[in-house]
Protein backbone atom coordinates (compact mmCIF):
# COMPACT_ATOMS: atom_id res chain seq x y z
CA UNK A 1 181.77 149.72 208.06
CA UNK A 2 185.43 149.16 207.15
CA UNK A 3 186.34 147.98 210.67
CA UNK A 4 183.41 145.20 210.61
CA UNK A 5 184.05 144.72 206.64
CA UNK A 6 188.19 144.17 207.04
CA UNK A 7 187.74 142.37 210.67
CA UNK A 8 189.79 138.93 209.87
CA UNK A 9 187.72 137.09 212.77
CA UNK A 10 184.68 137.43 210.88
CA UNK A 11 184.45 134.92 208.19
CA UNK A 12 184.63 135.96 204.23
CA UNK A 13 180.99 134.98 203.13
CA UNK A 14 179.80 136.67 206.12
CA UNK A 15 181.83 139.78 205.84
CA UNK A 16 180.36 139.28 202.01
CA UNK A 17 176.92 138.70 203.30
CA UNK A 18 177.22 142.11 205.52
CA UNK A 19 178.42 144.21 202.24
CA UNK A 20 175.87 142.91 200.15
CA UNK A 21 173.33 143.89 202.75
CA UNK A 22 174.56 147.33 204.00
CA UNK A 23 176.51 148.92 200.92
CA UNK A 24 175.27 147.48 197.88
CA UNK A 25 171.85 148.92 198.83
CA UNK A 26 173.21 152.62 199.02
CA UNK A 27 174.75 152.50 195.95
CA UNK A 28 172.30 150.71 194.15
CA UNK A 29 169.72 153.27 194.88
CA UNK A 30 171.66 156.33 194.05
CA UNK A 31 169.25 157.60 192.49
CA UNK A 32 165.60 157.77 193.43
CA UNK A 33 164.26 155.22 190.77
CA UNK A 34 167.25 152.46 191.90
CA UNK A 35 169.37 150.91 189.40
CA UNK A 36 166.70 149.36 187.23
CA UNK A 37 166.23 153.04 185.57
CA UNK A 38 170.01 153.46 184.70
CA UNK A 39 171.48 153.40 181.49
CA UNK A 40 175.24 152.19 182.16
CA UNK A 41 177.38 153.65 179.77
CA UNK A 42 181.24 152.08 179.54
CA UNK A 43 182.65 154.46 182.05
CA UNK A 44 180.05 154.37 184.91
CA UNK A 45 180.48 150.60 184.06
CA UNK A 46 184.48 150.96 184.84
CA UNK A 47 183.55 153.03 188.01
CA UNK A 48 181.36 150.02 189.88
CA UNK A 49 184.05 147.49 188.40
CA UNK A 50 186.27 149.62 189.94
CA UNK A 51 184.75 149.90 193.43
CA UNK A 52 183.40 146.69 193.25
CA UNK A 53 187.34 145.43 192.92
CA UNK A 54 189.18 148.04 195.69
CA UNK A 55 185.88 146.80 197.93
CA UNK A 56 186.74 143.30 197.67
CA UNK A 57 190.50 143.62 197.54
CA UNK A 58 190.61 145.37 201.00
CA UNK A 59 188.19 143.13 202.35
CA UNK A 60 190.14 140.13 201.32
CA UNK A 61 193.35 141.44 202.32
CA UNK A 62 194.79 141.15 198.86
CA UNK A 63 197.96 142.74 198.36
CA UNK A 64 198.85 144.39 194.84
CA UNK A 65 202.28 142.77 195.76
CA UNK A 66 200.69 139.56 195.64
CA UNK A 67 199.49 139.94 191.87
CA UNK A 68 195.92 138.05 192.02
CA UNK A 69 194.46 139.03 188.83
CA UNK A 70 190.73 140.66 188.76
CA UNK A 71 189.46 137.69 187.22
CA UNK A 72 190.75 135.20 190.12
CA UNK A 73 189.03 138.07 192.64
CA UNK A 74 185.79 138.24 191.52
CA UNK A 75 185.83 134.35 190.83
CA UNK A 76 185.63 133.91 194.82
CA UNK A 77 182.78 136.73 194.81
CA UNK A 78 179.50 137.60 193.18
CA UNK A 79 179.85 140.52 190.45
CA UNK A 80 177.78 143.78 191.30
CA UNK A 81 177.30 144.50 187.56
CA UNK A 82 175.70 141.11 187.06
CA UNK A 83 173.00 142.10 190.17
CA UNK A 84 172.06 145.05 187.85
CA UNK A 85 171.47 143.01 184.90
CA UNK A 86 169.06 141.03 186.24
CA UNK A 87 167.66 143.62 188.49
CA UNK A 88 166.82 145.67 184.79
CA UNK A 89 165.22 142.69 183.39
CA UNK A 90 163.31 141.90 185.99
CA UNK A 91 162.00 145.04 186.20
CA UNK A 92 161.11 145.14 182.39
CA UNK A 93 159.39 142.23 182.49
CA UNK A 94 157.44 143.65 185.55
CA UNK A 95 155.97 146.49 183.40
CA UNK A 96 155.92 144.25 180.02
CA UNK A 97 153.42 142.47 182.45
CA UNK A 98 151.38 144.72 184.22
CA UNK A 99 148.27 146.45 182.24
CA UNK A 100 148.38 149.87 184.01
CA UNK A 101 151.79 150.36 182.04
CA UNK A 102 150.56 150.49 178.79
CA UNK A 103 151.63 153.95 177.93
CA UNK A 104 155.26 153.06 178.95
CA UNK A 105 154.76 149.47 176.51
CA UNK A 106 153.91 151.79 173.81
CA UNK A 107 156.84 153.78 174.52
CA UNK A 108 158.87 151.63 174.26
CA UNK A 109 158.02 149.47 171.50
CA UNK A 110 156.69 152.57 169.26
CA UNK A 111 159.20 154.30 167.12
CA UNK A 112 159.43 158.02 166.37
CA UNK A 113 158.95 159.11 162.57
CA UNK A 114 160.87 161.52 161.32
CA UNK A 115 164.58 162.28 160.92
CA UNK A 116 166.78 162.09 163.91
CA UNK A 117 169.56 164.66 164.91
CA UNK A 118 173.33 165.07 164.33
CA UNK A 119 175.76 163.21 166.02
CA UNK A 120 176.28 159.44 167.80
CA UNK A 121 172.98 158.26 169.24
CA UNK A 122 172.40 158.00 173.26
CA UNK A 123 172.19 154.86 174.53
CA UNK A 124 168.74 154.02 175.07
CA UNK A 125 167.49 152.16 178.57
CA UNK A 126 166.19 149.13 176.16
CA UNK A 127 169.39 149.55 174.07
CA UNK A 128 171.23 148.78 177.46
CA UNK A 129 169.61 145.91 178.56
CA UNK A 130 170.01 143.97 175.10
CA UNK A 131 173.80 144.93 175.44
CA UNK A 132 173.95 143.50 178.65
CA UNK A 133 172.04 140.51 178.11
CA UNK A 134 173.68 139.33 174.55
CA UNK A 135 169.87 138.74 173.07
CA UNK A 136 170.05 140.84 169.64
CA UNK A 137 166.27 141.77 168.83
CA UNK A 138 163.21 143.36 171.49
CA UNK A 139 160.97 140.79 170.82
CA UNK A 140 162.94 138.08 171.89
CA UNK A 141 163.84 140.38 175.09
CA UNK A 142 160.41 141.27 175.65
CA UNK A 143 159.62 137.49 175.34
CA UNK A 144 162.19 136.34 177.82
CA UNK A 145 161.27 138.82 180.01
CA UNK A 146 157.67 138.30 180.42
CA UNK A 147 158.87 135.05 181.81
């Protein structure tokens, strides 16, 4: 795809359109649940950034001579991260809707007794979306994404 993705007489939003449509669906099923399963932990995080940014940079023709800060690059493009986010919620509010998931609701709004183990705590799928979305408690999450 890089000849069709870095041909200059192709537009930018359609060379855009034409990533979003042919590589953005490989990587965002990696895995065979899709990225609404994943929990994205601060270096897989840095890894899309970071594909997400050499992506766009080459397709763009930016230069690292020309020193166009990340920021200004993804200003003129859509972030892949934020795709994700609201590709997780929707999916959560998809099973906080549905009745034949009530084993997974339980799940995950049950807590486990007991003590837990040793050590830092893994980042839980739930855990990952409130991160990403800024809203503090589940409730409020599971509120606003029913709707």
């Amino acid at each position: 795809m890089k000849k069709v993705l870095c041909n200059r007489r192709l537009n930018v939003p359609l060379r855009i359109r034409f990533l979003r449509c042919y590589i953005w669906p490989i990587l965002l099923l990696h895995t065979a649940y899709g990225c609404e399963a994943w929990t994205i932990k601060e270096d897989f995080r840095k890894r899309i950034e970071a594909f997400e940014m050499w992506r766009f940079r080459r397709m763009l023709a930016i230069s690292w001579t020309l020193k166009v800060s990340n920021e200004e690059v993804l200003r003129r493009v859509n972030q892949l991260l934020h795709t994700i986010k609201i590709r997780k919620v929707a999916y959560l509010g998809h099973v906080l809707r549905h009745e034949r998931y009530e084993l997974l609701q339980l799940i995950m709004m049950g807590k486990v007794a007991g003590r837990r183990g040793v050590g830092r705590r893994k980042k839980s799928w739930l855990g990952n979306i409130r991160e990403r979305t800024g809203i503090a408690s589940a409730a409020e999450l599971f509120r606003v994404a029913k709707d």
